[in-house]
PDB file of N, CA and C in Angstrom:
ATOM      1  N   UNK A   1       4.527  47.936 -17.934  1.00  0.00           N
ATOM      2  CA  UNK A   1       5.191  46.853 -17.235  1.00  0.00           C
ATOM      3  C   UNK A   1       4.653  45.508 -17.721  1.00  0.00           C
ATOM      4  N   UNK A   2       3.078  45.263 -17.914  1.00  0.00           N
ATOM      5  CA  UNK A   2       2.857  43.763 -18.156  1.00  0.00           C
ATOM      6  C   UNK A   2       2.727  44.149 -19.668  1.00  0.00           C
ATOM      7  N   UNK A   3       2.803  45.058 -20.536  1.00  0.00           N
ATOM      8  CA  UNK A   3       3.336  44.756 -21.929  1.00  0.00           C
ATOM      9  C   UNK A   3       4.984  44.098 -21.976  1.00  0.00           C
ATOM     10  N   UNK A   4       5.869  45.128 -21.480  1.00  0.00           N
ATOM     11  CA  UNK A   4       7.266  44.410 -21.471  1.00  0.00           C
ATOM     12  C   UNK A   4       7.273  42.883 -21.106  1.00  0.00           C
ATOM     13  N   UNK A   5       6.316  42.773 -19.791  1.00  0.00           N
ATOM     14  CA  UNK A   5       6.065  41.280 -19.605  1.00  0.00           C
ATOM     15  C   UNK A   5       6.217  40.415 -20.575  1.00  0.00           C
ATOM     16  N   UNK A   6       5.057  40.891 -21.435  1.00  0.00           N
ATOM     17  CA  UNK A   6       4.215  39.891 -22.034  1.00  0.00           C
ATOM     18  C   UNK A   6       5.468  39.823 -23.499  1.00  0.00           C
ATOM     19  N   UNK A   7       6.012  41.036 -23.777  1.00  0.00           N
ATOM     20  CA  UNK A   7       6.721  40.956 -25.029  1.00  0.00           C
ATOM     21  C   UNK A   7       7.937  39.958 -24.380  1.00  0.00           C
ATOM     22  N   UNK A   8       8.208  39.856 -23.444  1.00  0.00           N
ATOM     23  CA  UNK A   8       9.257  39.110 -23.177  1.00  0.00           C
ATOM     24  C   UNK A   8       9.329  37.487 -23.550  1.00  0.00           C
ATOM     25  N   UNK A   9       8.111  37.398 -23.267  1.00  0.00           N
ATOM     26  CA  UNK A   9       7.298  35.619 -23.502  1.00  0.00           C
ATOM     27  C   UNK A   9       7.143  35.746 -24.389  1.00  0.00           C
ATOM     28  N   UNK A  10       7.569  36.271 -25.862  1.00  0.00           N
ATOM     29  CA  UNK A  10       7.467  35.370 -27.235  1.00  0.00           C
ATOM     30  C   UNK A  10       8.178  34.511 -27.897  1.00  0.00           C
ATOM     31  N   UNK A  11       7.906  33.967 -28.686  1.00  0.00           N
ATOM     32  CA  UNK A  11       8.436  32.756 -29.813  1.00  0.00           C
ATOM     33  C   UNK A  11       8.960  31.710 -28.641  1.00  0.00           C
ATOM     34  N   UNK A  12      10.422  31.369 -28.425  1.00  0.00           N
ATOM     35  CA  UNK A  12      10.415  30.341 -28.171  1.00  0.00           C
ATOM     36  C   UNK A  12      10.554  30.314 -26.357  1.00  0.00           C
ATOM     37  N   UNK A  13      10.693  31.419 -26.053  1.00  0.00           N
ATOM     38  CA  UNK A  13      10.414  31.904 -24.426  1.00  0.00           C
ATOM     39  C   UNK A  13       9.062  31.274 -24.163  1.00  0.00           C
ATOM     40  N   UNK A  14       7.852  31.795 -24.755  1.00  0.00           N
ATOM     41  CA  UNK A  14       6.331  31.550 -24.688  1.00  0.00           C
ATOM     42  C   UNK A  14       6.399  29.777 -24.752  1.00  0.00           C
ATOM     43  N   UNK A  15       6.778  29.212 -25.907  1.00  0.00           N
ATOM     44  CA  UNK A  15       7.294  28.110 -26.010  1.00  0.00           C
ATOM     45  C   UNK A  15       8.052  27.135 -24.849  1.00  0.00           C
ATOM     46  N   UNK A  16       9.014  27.621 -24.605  1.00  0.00           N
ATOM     47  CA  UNK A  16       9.154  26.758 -23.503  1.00  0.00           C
ATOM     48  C   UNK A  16       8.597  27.094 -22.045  1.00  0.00           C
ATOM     49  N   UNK A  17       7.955  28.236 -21.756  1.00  0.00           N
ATOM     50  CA  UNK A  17       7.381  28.678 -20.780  1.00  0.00           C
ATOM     51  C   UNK A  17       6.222  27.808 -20.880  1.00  0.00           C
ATOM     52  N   UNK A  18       5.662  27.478 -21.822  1.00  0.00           N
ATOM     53  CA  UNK A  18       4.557  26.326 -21.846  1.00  0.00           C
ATOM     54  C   UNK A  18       5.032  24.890 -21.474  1.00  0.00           C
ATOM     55  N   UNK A  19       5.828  24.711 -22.253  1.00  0.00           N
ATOM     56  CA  UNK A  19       6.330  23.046 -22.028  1.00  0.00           C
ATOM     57  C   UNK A  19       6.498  23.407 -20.702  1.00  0.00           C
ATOM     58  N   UNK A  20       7.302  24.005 -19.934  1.00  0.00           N
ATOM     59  CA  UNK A  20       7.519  24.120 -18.322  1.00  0.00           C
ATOM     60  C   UNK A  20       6.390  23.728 -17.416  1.00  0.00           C
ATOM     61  N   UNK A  21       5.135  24.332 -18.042  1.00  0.00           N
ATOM     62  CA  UNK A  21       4.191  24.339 -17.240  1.00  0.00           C
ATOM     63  C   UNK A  21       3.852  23.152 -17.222  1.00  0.00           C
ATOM     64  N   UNK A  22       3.506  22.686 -18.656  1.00  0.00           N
ATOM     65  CA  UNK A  22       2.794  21.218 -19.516  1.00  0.00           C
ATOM     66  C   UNK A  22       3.824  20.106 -18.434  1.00  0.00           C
ATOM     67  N   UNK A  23       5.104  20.197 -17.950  1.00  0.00           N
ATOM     68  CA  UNK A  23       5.839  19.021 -17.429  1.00  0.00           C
ATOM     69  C   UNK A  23       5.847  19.287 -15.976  1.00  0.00           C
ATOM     70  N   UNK A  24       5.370  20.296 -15.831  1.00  0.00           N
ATOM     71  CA  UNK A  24       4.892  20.347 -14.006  1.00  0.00           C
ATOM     72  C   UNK A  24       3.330  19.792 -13.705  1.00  0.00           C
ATOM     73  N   UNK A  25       3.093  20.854 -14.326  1.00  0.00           N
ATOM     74  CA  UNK A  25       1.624  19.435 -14.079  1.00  0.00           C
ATOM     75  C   UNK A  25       1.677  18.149 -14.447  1.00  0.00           C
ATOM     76  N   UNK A  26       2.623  17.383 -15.007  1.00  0.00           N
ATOM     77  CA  UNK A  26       2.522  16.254 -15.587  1.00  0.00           C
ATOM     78  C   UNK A  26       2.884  15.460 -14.585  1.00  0.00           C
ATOM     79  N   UNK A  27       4.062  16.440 -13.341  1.00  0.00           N
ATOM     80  CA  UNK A  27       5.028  15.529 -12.794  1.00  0.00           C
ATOM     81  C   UNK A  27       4.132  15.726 -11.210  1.00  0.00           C
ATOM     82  N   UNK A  28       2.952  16.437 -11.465  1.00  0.00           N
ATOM     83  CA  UNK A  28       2.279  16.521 -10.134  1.00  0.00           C
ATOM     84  C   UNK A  28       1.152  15.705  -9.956  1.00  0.00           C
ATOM     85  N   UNK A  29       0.670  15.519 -11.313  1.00  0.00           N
ATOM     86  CA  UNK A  29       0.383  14.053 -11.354  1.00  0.00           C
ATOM     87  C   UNK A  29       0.610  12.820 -11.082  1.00  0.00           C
ATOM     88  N   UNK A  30       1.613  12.581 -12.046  1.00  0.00           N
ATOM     89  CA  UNK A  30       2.756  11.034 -11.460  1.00  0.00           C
ATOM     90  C   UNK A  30       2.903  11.385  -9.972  1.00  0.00           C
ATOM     91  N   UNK A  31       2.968  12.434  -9.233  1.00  0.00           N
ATOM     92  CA  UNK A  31       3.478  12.220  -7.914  1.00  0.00           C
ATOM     93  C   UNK A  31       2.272  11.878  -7.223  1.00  0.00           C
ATOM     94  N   UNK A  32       0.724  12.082  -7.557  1.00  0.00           N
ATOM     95  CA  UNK A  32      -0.144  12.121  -6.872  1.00  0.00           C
ATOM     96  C   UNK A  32      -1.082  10.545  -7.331  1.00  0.00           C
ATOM     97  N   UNK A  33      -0.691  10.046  -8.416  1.00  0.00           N
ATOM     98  CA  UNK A  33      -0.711   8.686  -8.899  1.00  0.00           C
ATOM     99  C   UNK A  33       0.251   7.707  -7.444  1.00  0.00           C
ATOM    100  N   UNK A  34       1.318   8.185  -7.735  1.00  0.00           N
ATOM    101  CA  UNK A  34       2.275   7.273  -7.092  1.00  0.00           C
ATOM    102  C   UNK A  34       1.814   7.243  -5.650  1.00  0.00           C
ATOM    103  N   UNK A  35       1.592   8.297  -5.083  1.00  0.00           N
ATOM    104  CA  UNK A  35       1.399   8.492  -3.092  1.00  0.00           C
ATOM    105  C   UNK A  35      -0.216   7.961  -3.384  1.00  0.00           C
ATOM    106  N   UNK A  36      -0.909   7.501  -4.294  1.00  0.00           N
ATOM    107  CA  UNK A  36      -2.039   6.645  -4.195  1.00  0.00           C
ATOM    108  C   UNK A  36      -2.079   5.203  -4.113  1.00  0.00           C
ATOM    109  N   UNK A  37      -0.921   4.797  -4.954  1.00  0.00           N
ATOM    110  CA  UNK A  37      -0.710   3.418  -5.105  1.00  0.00           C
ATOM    111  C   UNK A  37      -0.065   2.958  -4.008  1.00  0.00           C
ATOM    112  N   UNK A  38       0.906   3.966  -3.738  1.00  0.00           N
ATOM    113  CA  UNK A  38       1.617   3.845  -1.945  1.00  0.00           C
ATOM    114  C   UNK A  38       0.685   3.600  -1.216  1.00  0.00           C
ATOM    115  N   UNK A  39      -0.316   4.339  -0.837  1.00  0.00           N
ATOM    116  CA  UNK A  39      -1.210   4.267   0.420  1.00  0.00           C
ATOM    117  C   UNK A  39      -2.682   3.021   0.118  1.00  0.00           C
ATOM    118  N   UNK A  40      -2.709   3.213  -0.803  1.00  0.00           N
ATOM    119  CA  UNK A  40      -3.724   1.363  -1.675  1.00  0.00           C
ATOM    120  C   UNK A  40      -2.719   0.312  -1.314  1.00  0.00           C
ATOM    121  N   UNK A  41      -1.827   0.442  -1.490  1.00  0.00           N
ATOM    122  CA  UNK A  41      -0.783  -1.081  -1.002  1.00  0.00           C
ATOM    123  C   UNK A  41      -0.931  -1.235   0.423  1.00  0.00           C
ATOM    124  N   UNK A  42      -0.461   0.065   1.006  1.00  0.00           N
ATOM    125  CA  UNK A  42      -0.081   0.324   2.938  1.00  0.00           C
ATOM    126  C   UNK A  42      -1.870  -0.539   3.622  1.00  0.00           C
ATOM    127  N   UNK A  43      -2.683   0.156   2.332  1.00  0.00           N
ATOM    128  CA  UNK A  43      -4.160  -0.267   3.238  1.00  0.00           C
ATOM    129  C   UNK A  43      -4.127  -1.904   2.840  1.00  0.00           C
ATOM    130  N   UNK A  44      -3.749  -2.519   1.556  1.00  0.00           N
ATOM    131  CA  UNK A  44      -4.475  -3.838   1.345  1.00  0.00           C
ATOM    132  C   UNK A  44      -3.291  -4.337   2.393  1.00  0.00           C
ATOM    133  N   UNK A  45      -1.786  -3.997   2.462  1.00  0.00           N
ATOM    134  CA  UNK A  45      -0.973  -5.048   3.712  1.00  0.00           C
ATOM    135  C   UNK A  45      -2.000  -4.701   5.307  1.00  0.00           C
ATOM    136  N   UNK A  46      -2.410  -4.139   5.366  1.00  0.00           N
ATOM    137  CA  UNK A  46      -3.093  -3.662   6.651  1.00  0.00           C
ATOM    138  C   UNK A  46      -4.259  -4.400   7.096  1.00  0.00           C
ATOM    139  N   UNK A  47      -5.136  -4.815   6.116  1.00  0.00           N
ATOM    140  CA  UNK A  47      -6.133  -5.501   5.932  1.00  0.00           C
ATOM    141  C   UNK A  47      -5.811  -7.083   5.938  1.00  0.00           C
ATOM    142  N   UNK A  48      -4.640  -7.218   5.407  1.00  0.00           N
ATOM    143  CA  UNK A  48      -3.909  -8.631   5.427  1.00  0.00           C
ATOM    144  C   UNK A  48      -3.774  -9.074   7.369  1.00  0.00           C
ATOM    145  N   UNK A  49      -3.035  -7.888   7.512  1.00  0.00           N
ATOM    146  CA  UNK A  49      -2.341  -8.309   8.343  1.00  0.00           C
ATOM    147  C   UNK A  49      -3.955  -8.262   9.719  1.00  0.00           C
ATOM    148  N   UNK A  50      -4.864  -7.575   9.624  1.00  0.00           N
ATOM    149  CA  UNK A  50      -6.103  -7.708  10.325  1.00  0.00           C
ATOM    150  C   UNK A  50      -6.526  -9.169  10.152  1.00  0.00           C
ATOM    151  N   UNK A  51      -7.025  -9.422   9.084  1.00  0.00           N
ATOM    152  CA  UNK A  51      -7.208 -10.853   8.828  1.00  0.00           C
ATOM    153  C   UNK A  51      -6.305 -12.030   9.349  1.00  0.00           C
ATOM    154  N   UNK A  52      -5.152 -12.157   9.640  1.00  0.00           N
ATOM    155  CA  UNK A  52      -4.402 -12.840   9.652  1.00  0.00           C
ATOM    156  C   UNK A  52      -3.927 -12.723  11.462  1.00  0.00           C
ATOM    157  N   UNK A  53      -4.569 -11.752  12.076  1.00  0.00           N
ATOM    158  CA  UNK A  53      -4.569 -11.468  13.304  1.00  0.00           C
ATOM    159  C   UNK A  53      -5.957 -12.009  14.054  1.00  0.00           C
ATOM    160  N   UNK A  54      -6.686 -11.858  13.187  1.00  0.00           N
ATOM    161  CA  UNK A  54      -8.501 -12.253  13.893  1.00  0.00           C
ATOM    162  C   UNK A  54      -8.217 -13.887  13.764  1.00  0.00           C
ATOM    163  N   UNK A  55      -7.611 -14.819  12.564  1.00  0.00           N
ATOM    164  CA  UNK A  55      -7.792 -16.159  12.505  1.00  0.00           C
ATOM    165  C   UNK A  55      -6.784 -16.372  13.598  1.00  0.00           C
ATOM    166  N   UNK A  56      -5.338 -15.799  13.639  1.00  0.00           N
ATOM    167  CA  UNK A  56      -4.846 -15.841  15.204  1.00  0.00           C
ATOM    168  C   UNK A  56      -5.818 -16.579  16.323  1.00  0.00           C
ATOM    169  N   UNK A  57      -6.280 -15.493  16.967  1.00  0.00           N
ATOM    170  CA  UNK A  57      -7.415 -15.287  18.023  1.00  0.00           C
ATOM    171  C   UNK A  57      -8.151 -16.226  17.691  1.00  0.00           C
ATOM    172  N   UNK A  58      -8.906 -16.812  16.680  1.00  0.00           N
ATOM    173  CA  UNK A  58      -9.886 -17.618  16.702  1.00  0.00           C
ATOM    174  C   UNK A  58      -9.547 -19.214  16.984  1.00  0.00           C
ATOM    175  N   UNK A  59      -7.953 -19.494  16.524  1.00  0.00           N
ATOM    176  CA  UNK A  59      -7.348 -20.278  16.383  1.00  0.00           C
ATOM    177  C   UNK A  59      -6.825 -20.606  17.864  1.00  0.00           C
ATOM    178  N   UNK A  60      -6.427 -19.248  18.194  1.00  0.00           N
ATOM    179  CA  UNK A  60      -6.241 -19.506  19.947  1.00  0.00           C
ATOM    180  C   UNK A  60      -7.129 -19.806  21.216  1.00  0.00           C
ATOM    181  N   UNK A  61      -8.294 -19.273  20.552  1.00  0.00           N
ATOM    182  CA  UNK A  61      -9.461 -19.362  21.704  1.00  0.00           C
ATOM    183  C   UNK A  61      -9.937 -21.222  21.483  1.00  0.00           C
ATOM    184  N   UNK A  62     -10.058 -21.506  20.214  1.00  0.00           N
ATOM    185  CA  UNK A  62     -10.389 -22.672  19.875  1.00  0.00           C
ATOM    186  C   UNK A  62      -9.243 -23.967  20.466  1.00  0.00           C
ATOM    187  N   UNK A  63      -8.097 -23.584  20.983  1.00  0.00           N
ATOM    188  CA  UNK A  63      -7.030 -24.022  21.439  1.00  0.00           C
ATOM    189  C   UNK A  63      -7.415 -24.092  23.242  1.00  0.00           C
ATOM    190  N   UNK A  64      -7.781 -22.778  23.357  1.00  0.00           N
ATOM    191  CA  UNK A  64      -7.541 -22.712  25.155  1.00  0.00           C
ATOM    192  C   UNK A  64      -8.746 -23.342  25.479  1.00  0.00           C
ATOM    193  N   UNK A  65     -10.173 -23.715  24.583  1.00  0.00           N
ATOM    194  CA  UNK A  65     -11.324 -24.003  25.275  1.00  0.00           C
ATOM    195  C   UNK A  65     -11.102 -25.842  24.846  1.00  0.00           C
ATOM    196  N   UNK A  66     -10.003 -26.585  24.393  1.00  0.00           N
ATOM    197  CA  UNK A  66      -9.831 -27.816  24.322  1.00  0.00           C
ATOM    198  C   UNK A  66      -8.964 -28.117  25.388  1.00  0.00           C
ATOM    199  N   UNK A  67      -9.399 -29.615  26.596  1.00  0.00           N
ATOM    200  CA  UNK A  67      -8.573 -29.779  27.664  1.00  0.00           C
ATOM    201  C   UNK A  67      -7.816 -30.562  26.721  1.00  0.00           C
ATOM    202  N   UNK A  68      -6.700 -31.245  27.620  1.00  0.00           N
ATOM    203  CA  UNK A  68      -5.787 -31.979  27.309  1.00  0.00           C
ATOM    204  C   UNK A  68      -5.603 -32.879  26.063  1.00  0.00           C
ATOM    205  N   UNK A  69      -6.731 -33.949  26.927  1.00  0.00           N
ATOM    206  CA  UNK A  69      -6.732 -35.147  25.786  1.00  0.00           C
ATOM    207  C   UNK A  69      -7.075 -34.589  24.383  1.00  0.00           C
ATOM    208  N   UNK A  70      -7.991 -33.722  24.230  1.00  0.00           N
ATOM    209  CA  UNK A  70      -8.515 -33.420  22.673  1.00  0.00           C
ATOM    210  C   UNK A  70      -6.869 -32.915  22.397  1.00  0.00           C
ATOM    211  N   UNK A  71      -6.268 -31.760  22.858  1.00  0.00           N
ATOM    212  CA  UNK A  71      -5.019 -31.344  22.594  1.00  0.00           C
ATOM    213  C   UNK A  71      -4.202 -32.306  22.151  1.00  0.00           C
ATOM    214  N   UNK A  72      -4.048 -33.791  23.108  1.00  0.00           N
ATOM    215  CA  UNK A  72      -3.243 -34.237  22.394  1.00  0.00           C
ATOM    216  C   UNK A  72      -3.305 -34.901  21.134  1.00  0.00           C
ATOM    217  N   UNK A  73      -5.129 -35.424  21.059  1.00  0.00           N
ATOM    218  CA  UNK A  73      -5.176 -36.279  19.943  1.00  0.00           C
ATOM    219  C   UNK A  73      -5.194 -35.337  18.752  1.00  0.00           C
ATOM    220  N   UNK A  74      -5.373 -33.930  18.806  1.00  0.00           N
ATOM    221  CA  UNK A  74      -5.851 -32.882  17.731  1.00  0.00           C
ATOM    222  C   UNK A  74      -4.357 -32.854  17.375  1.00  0.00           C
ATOM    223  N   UNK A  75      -3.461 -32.285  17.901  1.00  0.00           N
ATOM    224  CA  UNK A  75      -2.113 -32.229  17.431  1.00  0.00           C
ATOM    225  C   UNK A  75      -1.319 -33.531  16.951  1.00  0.00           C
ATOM    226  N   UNK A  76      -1.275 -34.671  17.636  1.00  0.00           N
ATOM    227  CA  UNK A  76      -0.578 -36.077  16.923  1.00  0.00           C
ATOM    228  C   UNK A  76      -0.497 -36.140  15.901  1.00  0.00           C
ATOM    229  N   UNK A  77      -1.560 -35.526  15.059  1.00  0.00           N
ATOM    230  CA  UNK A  77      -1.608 -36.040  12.878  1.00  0.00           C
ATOM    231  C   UNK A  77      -0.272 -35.024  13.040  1.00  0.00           C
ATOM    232  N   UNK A  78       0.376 -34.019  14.040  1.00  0.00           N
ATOM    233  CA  UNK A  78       1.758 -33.054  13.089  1.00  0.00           C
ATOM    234  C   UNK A  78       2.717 -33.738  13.412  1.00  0.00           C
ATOM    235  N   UNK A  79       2.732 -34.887  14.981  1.00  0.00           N
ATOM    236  CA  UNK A  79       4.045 -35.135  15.166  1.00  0.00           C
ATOM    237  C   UNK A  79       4.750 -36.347  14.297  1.00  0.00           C
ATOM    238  N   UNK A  80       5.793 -36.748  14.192  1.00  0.00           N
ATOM    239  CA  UNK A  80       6.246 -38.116  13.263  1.00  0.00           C
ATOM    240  C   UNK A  80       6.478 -38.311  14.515  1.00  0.00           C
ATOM    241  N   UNK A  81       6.171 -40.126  14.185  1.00  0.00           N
ATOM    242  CA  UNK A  81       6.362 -41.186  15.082  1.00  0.00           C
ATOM    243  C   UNK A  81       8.101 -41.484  14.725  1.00  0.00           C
ATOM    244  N   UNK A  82       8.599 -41.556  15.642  1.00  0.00           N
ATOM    245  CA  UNK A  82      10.257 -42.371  15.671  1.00  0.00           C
ATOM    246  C   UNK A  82      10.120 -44.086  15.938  1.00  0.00           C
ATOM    247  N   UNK A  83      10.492 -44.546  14.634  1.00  0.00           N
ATOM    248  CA  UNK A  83      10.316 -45.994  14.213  1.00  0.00           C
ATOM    249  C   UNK A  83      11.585 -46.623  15.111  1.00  0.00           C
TER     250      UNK A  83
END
């Protein structure tokens, strides 16, 4: 039985029974490349978006612990004056 096997896989059977293999592993690669670069992107937007959430908060606390007057004079440099 694994002689008939094996006689079955010659010349260009054996041949492309290799390339078959040679382009599956190739393509299980690229797939395992790609779901890396996917999940390296997912983490650096993630990390963005942490950062960009903590200056939030810092920005807000630094807001709620100013009374009024600082509020208003801190904000005036955004408003335009109407001439």
């Amino acid at each position: 039985m694994i002689a008939r096997l094996v006689s079955f896989f010659t010349g260009w059977k054996a041949k492309l029974l290799a390339l078959s293999a040679i382009l599956a592993a190739l393509g299980a690669v690229l797939a395992r490349v790609y779901l890396l670069g996917k999940a390296a992107t997912q983490q650096a937007a993630e990390r963005t978006a942490i950062k960009a959430m903590r200056r939030r908060k810092e920005v807000d606390d630094e807001v709620s612990a100013m009374d009024h007057s600082d509020l208003d004079e801190h904000f005036s440099k955004y408003m335009r004056d109407r001439e």
